[in-house]
PDB file of N, CA and C in Angstrom:
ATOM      1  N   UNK A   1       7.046   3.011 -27.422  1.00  0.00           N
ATOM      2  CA  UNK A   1       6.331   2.613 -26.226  1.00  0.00           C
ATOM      3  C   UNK A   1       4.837   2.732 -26.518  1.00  0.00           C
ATOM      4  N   UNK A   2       4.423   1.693 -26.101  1.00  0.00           N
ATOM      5  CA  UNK A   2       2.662   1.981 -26.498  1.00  0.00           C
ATOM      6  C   UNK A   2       2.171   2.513 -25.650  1.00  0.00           C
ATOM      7  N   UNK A   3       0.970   2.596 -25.695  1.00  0.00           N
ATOM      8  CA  UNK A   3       0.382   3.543 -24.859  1.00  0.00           C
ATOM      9  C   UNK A   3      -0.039   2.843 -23.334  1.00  0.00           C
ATOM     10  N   UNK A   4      -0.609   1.694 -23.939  1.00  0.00           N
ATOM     11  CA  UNK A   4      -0.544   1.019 -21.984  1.00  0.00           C
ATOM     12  C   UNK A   4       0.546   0.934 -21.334  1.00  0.00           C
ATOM     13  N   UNK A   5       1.582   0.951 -21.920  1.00  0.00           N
ATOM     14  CA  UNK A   5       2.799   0.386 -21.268  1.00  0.00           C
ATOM     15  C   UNK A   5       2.905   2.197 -20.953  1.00  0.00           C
ATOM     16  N   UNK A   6       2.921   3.238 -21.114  1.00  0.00           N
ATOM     17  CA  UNK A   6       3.496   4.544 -21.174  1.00  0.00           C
ATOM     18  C   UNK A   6       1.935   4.441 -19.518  1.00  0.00           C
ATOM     19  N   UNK A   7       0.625   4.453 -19.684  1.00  0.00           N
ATOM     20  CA  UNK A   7      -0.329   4.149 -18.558  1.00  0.00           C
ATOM     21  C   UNK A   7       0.702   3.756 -17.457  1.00  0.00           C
ATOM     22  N   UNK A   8       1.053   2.724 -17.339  1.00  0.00           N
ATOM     23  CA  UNK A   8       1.521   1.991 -15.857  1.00  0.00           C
ATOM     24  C   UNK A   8       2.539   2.513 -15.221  1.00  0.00           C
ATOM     25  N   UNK A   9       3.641   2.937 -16.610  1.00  0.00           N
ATOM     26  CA  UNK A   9       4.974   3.195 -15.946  1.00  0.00           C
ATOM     27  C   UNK A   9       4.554   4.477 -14.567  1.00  0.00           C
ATOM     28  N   UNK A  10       3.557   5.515 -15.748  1.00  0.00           N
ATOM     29  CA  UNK A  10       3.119   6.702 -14.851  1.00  0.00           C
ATOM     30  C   UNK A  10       1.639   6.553 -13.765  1.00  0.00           C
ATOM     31  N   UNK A  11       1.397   5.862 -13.602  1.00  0.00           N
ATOM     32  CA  UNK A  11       1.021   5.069 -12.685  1.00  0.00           C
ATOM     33  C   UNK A  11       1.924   4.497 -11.311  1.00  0.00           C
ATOM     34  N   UNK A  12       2.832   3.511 -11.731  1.00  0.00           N
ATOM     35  CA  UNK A  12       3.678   3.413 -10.602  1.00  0.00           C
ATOM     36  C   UNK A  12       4.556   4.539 -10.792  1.00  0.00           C
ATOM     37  N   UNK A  13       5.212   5.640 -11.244  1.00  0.00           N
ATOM     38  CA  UNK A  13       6.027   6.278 -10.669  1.00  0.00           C
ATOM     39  C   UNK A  13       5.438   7.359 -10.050  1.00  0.00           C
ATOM     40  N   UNK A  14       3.876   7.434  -9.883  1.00  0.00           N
ATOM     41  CA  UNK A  14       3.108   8.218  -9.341  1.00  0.00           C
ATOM     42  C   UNK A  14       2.847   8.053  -7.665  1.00  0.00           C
ATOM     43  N   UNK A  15       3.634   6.760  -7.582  1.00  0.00           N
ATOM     44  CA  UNK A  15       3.140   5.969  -6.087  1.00  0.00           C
ATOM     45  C   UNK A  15       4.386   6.582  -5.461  1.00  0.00           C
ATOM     46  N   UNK A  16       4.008   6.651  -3.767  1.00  0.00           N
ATOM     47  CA  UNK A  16       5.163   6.544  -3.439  1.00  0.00           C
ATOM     48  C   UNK A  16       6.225   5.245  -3.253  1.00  0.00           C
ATOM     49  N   UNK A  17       7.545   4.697  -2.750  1.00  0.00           N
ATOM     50  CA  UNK A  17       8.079   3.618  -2.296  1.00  0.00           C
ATOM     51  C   UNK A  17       7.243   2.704  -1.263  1.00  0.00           C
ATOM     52  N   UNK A  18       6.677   3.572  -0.582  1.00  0.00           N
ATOM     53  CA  UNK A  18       5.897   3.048   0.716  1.00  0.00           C
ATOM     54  C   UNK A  18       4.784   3.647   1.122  1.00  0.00           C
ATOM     55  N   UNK A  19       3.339   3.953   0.778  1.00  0.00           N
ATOM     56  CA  UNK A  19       1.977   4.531   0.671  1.00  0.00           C
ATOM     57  C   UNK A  19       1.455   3.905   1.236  1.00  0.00           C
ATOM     58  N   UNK A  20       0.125   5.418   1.758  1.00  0.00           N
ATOM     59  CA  UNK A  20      -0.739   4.978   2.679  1.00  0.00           C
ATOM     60  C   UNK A  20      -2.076   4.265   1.587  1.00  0.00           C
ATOM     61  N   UNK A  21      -2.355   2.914   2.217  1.00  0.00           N
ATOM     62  CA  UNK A  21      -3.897   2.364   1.672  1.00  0.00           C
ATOM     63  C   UNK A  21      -5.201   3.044   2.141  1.00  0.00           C
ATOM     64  N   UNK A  22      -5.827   3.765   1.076  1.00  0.00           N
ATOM     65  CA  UNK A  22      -7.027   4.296   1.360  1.00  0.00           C
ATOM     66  C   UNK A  22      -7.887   4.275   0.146  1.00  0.00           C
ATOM     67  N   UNK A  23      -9.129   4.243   0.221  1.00  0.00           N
ATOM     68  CA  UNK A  23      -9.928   4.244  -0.411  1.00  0.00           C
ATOM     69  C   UNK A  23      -9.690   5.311  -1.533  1.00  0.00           C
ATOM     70  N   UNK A  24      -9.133   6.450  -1.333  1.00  0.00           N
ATOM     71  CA  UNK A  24      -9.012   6.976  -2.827  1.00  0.00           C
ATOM     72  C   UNK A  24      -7.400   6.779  -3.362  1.00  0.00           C
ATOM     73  N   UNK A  25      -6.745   5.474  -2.693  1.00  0.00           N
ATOM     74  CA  UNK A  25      -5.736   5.460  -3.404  1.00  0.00           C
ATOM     75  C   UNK A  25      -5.683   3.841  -4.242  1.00  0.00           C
ATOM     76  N   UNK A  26      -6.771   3.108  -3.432  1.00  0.00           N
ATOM     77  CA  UNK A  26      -6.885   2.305  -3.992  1.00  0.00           C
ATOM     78  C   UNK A  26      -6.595   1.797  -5.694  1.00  0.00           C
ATOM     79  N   UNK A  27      -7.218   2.926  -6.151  1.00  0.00           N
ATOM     80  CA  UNK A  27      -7.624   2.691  -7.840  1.00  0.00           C
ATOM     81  C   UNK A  27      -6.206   3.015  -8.361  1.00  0.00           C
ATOM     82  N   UNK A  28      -5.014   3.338  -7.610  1.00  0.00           N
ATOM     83  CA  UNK A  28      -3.620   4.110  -8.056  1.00  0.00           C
ATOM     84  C   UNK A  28      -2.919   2.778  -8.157  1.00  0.00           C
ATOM     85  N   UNK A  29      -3.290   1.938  -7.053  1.00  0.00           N
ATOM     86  CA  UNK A  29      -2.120   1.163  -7.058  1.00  0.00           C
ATOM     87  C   UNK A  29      -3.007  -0.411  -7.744  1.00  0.00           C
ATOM     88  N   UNK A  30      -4.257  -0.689  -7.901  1.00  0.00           N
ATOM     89  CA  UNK A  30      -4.822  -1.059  -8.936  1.00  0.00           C
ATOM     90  C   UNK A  30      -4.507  -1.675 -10.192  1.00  0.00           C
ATOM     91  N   UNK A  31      -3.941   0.188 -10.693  1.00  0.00           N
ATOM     92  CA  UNK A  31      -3.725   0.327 -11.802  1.00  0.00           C
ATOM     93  C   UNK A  31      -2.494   0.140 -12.584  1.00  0.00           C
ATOM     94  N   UNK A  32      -1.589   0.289 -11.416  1.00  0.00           N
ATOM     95  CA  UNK A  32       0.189  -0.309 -11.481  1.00  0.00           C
ATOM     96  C   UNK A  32       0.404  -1.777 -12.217  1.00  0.00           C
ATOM     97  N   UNK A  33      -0.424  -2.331 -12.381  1.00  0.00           N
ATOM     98  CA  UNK A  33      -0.472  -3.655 -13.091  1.00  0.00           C
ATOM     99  C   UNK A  33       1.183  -4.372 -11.947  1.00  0.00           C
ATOM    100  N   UNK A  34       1.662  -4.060 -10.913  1.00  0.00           N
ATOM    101  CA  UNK A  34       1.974  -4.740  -9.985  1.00  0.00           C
ATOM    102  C   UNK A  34       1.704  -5.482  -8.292  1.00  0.00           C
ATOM    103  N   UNK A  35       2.032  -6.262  -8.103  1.00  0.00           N
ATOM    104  CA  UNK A  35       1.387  -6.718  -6.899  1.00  0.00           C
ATOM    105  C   UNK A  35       1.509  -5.805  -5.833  1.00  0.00           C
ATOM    106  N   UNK A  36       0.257  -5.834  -4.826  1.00  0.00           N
ATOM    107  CA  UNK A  36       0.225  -4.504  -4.022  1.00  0.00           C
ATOM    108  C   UNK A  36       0.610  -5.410  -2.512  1.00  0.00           C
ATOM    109  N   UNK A  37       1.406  -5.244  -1.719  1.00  0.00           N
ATOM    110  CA  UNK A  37       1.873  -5.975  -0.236  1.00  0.00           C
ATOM    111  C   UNK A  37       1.567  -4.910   0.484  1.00  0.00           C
ATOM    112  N   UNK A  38       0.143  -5.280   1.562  1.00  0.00           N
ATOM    113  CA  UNK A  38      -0.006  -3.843   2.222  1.00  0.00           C
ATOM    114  C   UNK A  38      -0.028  -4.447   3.778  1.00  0.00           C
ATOM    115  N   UNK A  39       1.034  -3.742   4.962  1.00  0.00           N
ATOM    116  CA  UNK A  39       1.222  -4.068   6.471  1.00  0.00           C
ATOM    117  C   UNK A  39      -0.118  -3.310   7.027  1.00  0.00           C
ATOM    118  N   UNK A  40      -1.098  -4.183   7.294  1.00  0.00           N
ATOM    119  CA  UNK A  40      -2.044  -3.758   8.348  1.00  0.00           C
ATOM    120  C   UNK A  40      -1.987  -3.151   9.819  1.00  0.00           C
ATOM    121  N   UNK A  41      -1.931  -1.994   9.885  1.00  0.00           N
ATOM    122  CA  UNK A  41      -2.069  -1.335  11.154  1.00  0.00           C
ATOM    123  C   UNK A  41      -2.920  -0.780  11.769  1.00  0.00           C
ATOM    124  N   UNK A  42      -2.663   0.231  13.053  1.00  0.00           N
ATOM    125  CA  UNK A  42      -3.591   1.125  13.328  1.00  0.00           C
ATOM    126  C   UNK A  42      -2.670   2.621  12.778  1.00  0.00           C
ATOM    127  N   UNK A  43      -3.695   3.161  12.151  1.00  0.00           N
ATOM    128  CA  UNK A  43      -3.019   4.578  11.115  1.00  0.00           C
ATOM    129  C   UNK A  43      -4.170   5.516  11.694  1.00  0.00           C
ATOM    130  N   UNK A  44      -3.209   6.473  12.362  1.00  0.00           N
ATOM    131  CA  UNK A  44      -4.626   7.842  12.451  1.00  0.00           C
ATOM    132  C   UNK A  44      -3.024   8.748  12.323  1.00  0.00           C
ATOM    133  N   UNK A  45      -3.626   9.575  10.676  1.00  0.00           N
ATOM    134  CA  UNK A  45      -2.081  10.370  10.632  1.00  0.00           C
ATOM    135  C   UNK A  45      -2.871  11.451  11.788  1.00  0.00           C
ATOM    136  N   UNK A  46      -3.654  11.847  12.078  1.00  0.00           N
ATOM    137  CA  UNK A  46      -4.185  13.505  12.661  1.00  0.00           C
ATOM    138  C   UNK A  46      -3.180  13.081  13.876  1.00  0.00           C
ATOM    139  N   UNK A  47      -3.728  12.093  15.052  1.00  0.00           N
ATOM    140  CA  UNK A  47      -3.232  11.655  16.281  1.00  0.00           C
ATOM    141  C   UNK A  47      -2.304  11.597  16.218  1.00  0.00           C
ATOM    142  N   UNK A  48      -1.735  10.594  15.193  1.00  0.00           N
ATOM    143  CA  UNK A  48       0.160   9.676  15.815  1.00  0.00           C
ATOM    144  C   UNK A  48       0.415   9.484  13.894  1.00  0.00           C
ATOM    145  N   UNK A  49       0.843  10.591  13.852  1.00  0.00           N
ATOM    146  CA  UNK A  49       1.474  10.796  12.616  1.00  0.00           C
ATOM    147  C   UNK A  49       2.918   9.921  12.492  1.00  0.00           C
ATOM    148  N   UNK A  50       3.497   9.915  13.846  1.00  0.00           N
ATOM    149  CA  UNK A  50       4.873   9.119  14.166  1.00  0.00           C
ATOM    150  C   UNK A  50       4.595   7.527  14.062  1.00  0.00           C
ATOM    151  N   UNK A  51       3.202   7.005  14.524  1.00  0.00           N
ATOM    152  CA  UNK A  51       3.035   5.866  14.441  1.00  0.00           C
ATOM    153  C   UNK A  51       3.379   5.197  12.883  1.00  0.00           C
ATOM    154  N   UNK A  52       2.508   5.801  11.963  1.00  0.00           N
ATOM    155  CA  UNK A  52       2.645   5.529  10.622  1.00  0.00           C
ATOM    156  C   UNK A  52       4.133   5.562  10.266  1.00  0.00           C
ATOM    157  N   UNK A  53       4.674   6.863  10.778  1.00  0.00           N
ATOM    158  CA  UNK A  53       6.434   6.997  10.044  1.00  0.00           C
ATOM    159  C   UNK A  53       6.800   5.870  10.376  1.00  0.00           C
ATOM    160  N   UNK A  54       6.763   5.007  11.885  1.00  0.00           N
ATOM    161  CA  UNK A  54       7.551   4.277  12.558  1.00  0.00           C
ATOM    162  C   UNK A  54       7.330   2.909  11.689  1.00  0.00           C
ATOM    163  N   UNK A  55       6.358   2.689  11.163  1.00  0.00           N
ATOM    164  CA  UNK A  55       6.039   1.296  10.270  1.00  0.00           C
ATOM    165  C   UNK A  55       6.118   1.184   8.799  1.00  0.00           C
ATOM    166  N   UNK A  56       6.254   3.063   8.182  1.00  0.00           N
ATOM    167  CA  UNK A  56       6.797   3.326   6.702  1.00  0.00           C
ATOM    168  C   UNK A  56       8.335   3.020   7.236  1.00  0.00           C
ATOM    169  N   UNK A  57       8.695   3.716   7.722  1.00  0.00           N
ATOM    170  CA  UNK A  57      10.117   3.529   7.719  1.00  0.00           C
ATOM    171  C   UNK A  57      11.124   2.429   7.702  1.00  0.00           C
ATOM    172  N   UNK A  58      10.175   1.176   8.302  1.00  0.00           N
ATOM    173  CA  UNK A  58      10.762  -0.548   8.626  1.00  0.00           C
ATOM    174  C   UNK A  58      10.171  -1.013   7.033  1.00  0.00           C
ATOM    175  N   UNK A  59       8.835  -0.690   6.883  1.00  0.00           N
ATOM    176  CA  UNK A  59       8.362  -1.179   5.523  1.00  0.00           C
ATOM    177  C   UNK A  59       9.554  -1.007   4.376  1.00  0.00           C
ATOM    178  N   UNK A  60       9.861   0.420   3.939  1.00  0.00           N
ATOM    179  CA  UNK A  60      10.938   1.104   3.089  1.00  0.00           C
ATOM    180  C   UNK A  60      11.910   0.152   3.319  1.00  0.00           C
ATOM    181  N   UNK A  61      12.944  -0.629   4.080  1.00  0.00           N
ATOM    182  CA  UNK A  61      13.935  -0.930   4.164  1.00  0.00           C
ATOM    183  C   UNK A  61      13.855  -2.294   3.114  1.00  0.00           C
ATOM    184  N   UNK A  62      12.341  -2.731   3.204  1.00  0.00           N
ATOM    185  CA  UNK A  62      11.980  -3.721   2.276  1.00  0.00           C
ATOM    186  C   UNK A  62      11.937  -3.792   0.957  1.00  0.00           C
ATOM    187  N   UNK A  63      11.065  -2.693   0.596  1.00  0.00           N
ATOM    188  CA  UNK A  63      10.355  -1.982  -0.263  1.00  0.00           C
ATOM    189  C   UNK A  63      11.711  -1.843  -1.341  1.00  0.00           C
ATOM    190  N   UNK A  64      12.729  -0.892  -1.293  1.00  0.00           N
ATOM    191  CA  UNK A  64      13.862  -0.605  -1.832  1.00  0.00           C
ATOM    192  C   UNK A  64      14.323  -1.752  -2.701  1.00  0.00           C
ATOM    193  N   UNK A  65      14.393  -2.860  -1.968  1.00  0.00           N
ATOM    194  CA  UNK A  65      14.817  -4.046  -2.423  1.00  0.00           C
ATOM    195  C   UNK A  65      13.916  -4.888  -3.590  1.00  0.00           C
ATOM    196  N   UNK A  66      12.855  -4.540  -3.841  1.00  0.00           N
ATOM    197  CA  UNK A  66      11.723  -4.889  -4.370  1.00  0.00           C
ATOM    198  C   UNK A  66      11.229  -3.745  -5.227  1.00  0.00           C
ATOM    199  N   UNK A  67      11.433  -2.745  -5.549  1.00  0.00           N
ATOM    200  CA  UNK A  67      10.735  -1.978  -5.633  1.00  0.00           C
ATOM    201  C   UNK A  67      10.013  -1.867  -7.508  1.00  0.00           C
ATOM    202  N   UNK A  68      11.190  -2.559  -8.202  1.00  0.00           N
ATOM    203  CA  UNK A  68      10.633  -2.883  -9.601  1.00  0.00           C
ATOM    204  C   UNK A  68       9.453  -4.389  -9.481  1.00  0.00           C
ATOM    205  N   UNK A  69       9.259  -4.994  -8.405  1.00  0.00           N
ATOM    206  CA  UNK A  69       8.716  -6.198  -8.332  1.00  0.00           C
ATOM    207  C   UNK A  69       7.043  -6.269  -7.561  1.00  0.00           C
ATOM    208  N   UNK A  70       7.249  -5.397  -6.677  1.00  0.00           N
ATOM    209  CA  UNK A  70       5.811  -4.951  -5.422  1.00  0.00           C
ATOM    210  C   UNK A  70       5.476  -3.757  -5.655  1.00  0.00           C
ATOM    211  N   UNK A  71       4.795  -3.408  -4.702  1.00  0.00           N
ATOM    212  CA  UNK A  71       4.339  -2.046  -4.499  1.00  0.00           C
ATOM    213  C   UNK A  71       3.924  -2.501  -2.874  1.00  0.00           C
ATOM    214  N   UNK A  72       4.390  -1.396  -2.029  1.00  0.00           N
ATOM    215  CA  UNK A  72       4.239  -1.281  -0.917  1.00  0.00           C
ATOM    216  C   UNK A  72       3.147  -0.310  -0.394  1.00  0.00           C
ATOM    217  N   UNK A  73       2.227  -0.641   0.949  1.00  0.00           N
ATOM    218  CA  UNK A  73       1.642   0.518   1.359  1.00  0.00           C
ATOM    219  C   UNK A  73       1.071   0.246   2.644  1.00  0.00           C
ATOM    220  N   UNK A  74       0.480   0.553   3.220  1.00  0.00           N
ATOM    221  CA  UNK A  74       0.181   0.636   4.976  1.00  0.00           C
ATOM    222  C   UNK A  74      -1.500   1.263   5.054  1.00  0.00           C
ATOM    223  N   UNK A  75      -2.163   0.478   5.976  1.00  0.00           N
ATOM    224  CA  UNK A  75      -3.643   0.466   5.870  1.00  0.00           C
ATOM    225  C   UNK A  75      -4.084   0.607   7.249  1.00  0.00           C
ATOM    226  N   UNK A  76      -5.233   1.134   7.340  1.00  0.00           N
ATOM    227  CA  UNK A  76      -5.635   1.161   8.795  1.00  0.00           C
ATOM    228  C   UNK A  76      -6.614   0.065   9.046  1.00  0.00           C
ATOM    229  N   UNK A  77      -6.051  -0.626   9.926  1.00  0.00           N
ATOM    230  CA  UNK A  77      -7.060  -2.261  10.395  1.00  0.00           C
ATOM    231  C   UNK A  77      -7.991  -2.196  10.462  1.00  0.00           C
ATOM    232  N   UNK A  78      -8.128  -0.843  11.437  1.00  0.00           N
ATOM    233  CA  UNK A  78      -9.811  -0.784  11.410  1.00  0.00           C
ATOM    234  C   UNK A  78     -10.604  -0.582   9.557  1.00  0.00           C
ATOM    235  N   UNK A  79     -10.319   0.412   9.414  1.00  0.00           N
ATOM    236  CA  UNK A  79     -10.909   0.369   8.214  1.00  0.00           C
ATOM    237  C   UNK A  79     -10.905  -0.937   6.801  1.00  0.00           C
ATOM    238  N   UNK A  80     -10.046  -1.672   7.211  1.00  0.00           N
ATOM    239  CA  UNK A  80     -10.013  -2.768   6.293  1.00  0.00           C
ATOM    240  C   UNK A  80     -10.180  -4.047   6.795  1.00  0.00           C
ATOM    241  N   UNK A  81     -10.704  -3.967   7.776  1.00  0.00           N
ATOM    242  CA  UNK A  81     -10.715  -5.018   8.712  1.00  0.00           C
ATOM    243  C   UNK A  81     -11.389  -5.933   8.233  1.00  0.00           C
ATOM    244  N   UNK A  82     -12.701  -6.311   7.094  1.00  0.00           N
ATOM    245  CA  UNK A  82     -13.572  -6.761   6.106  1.00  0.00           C
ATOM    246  C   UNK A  82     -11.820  -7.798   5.178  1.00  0.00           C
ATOM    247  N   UNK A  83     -10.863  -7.245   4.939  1.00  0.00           N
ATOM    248  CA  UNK A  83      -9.874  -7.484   3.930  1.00  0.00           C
ATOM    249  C   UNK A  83      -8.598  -8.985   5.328  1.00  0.00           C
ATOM    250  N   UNK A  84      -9.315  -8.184   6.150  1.00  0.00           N
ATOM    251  CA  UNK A  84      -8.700  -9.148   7.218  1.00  0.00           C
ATOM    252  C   UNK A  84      -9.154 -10.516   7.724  1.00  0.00           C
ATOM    253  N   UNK A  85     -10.475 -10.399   7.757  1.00  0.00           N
ATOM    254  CA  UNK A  85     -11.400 -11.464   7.856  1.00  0.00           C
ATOM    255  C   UNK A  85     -11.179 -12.224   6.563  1.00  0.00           C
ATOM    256  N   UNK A  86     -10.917 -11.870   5.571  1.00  0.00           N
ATOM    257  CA  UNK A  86     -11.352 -12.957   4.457  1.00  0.00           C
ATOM    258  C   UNK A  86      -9.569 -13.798   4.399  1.00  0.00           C
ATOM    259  N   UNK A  87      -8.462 -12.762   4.539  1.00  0.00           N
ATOM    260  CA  UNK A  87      -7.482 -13.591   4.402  1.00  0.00           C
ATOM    261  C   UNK A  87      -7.119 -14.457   5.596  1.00  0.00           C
ATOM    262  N   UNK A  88      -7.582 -13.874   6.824  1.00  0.00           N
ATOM    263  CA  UNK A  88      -7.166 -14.851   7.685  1.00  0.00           C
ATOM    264  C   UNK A  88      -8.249 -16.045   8.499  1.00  0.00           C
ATOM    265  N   UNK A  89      -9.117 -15.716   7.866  1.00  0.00           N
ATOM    266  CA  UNK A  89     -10.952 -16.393   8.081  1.00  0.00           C
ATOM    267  C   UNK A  89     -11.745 -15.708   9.402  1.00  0.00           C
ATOM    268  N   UNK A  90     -12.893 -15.695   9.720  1.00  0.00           N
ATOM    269  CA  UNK A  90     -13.931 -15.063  10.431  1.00  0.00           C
ATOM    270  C   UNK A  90     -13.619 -16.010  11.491  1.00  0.00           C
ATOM    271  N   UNK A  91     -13.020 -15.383  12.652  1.00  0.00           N
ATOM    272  CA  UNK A  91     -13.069 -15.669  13.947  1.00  0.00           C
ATOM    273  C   UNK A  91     -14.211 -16.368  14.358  1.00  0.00           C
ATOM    274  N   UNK A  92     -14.185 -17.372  15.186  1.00  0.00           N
ATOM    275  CA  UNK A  92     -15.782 -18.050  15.146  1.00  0.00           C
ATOM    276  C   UNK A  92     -15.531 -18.982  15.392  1.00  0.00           C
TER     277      UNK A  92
END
């Protein structure tokens, strides 16, 4: 096994099935050299920790099925909301 290929594997098996998108996880899933599919929400784990479970948990049922192919993870709208505008165009 070479050495990039030995990089990624531990890379993605470092992720979880279904992860939260944040700025310091960004560079994790990056680095997976697989495609990243992330469900835009509202995420405040402090407040509604249940909110997030309730949209990992529907995500996972996906995820499983895919899981040598994607990488899954869940983002807070507000904070990526810049990532929202460009895929779905600037309201206007």
């Amino acid at each position: 096994m070479d050495g990039d290929a030995l990089v990624k594997f531990a890379a993605k098996k470092g992720l979880p099935l279904v992860g939260q998108k944040s700025w310091k996880s960004n560079d994790k899933y990056e680095k997976s050299g697989l495609p990243v599919l992330t469900l835009f929400a509202k995420v405040d784990l402090e407040k509604d920790a249940k909110g997030f479970d309730y949209y990992a948990n529907r995500v996972r049922k996906v995820a499983a099925d895919y899981a040598t192919e994607l990488l899954f993870n869940i983002g807070d709208k507000s904070d990526f909301s810049y990532l929202l505008e460009v895929c779905l165009g600037s309201p206007g």
